[in-house]
C-alpha atoms as a PDB file:
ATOM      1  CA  UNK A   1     -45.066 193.844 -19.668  1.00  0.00           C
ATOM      2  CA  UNK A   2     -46.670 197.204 -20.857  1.00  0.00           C
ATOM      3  CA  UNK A   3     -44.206 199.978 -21.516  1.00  0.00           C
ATOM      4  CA  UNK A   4     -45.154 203.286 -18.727  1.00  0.00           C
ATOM      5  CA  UNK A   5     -47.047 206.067 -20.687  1.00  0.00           C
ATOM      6  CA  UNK A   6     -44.691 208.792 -21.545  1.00  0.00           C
ATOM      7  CA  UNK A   7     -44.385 211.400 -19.246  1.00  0.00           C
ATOM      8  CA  UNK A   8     -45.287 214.362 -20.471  1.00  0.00           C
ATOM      9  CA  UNK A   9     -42.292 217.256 -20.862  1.00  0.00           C
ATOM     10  CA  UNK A  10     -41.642 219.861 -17.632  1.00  0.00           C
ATOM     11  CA  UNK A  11     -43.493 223.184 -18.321  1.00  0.00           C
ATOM     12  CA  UNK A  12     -39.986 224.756 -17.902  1.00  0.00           C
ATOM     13  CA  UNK A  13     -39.149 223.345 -21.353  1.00  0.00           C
ATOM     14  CA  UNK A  14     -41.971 225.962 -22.525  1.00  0.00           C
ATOM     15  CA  UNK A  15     -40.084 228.756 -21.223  1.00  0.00           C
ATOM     16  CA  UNK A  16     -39.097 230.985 -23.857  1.00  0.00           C
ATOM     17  CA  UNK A  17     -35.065 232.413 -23.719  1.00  0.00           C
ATOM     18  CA  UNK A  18     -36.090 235.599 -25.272  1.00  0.00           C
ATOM     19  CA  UNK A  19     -37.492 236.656 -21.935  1.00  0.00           C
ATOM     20  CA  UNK A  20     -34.544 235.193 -19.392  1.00  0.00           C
ATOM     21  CA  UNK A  21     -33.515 239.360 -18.839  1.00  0.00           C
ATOM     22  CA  UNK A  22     -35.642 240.799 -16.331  1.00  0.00           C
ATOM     23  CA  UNK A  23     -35.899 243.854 -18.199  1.00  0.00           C
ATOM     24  CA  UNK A  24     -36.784 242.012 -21.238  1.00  0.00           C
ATOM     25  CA  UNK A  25     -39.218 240.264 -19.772  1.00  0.00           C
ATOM     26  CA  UNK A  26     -40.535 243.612 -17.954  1.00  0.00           C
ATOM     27  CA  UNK A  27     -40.309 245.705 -21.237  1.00  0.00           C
ATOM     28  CA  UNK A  28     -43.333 242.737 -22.718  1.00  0.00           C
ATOM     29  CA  UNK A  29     -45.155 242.712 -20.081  1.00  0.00           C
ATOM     30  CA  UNK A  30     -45.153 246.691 -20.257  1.00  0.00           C
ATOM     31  CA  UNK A  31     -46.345 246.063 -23.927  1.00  0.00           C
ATOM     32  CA  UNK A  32     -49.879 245.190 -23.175  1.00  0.00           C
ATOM     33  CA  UNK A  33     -51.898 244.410 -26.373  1.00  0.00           C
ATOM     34  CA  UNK A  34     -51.996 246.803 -28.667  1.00  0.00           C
ATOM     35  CA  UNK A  35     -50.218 249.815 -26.805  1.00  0.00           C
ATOM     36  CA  UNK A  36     -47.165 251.454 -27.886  1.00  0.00           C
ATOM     37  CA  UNK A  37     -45.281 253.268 -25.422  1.00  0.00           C
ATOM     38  CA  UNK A  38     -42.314 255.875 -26.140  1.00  0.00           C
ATOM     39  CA  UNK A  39     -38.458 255.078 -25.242  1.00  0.00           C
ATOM     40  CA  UNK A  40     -38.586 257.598 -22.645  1.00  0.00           C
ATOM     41  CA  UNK A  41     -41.567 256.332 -20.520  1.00  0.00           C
ATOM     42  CA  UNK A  42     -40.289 252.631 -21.219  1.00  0.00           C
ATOM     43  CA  UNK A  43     -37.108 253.804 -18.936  1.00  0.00           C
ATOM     44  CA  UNK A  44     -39.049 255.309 -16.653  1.00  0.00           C
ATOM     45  CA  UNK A  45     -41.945 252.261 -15.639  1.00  0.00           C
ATOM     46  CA  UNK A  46     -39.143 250.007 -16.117  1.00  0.00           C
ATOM     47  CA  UNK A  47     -36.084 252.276 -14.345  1.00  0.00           C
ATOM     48  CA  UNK A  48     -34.087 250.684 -17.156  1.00  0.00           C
ATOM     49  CA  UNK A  49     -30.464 253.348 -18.236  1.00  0.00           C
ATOM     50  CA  UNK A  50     -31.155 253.924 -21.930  1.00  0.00           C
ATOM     51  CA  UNK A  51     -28.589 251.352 -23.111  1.00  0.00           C
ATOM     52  CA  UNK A  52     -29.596 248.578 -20.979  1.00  0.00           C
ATOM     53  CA  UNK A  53     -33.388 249.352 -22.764  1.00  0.00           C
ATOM     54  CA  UNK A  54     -32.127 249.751 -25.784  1.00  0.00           C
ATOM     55  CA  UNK A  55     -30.118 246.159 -25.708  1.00  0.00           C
ATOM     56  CA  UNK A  56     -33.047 244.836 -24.561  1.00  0.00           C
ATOM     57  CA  UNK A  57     -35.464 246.318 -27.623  1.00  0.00           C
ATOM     58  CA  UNK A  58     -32.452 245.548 -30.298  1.00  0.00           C
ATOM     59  CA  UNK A  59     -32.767 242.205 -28.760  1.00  0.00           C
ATOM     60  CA  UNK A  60     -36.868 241.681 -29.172  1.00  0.00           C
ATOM     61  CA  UNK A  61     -36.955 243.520 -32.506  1.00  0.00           C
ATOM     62  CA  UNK A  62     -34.958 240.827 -33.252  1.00  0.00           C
ATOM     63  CA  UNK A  63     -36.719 238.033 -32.077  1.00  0.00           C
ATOM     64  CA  UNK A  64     -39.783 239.722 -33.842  1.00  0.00           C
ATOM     65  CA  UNK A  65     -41.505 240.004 -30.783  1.00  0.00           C
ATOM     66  CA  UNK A  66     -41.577 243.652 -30.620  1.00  0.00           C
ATOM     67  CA  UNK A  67     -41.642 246.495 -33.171  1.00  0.00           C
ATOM     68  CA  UNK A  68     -40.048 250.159 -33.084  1.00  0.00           C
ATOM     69  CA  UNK A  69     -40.556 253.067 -35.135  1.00  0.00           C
ATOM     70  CA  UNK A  70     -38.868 256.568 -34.701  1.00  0.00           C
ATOM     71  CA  UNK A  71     -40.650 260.089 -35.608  1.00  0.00           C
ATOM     72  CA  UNK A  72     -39.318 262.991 -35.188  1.00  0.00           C
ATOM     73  CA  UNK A  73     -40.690 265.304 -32.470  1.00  0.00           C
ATOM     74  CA  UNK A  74     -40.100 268.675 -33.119  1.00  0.00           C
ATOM     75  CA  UNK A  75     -36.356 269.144 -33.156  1.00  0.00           C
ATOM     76  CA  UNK A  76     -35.789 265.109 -31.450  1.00  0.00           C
ATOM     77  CA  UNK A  77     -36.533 262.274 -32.386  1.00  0.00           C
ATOM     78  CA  UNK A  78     -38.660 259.844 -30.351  1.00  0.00           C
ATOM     79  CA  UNK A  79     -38.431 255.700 -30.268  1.00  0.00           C
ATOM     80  CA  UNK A  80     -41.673 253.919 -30.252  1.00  0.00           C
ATOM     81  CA  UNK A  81     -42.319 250.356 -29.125  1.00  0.00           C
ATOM     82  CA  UNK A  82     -45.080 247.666 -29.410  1.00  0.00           C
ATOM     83  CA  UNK A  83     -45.416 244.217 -29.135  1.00  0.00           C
ATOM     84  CA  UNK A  84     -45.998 242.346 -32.203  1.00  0.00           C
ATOM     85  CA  UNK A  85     -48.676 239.219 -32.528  1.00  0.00           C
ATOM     86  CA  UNK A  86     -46.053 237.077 -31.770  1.00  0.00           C
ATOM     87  CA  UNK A  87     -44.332 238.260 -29.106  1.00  0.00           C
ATOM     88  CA  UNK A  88     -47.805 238.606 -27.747  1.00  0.00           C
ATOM     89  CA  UNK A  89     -48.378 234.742 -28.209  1.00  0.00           C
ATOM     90  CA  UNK A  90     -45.051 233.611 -27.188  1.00  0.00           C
ATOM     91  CA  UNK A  91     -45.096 236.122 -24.081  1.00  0.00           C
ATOM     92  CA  UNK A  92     -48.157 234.440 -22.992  1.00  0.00           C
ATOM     93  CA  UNK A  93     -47.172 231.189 -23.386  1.00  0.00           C
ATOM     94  CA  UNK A  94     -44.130 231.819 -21.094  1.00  0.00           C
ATOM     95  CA  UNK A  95     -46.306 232.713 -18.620  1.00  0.00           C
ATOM     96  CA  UNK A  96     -48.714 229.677 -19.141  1.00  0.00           C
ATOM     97  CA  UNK A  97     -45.104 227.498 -18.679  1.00  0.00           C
ATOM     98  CA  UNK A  98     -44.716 229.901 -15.568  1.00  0.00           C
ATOM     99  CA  UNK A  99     -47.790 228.831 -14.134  1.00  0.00           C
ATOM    100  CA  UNK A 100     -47.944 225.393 -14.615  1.00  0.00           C
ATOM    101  CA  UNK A 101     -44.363 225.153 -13.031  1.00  0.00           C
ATOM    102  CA  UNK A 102     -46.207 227.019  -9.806  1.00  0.00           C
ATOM    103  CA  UNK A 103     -48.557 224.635 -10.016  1.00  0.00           C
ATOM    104  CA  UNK A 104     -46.593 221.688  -9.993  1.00  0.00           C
ATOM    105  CA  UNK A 105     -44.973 223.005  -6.837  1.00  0.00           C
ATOM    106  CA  UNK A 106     -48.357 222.774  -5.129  1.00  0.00           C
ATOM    107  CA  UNK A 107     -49.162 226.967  -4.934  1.00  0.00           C
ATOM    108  CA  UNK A 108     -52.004 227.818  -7.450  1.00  0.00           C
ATOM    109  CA  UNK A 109     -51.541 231.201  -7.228  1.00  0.00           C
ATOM    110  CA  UNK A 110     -48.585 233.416  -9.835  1.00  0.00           C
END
């Protein structure tokens, strides 16, 4: 008797912790390729309070999926953010698991 194939794992297994928080998860997908955006606009596309963005940065920076820099503008200082290579590749891979778990739940479209 021939054993069954293996079956291969659930996309959800793909899904990547890092972006569980909504506003994690918003703040990357904010982070296009390549753009930076400043703390202040970050809180404003994302109507994220400043410490619920900032636990939310601390927490990519982290993760080395994002990267922030401050400068000094004029008298204040200013927080910029941008995604890093990989939190660009592991972003998109959660939303490849994303998709396929749509998928599997017969709609095609996310």
């Amino acid at each position: 008797m021939s054993e069954p194939a293996p079956r291969k794992p659930h996309p959800r297994t793909r899904l990547d912790d890092n972006f569980a928080s909504p506003i994690r998860f918003s703040l990357m997908a904010s982070l296009g390729e390549g753009l930076e955006l400043d703390f202040a606009t970050l809180a404003e596309i994302l109507q994220a309070n400043d410490s619920a963005l900032s636990k939310a940065i601390a927490h990519l920076q982290k993760a080395g999926y994002i990267s922030a820099r401050r400068l000094q503008v004029g008298s204040r200082p200013r927080t910029w953010v941008r995604s890093t290579t990989i939190g660009v590749s592991a972003f998109d891979g959660h939303l490849r698991a994303l998709r396929e778990i749509v998928e599997l739940g017969g709609r095609a479209e996310l």
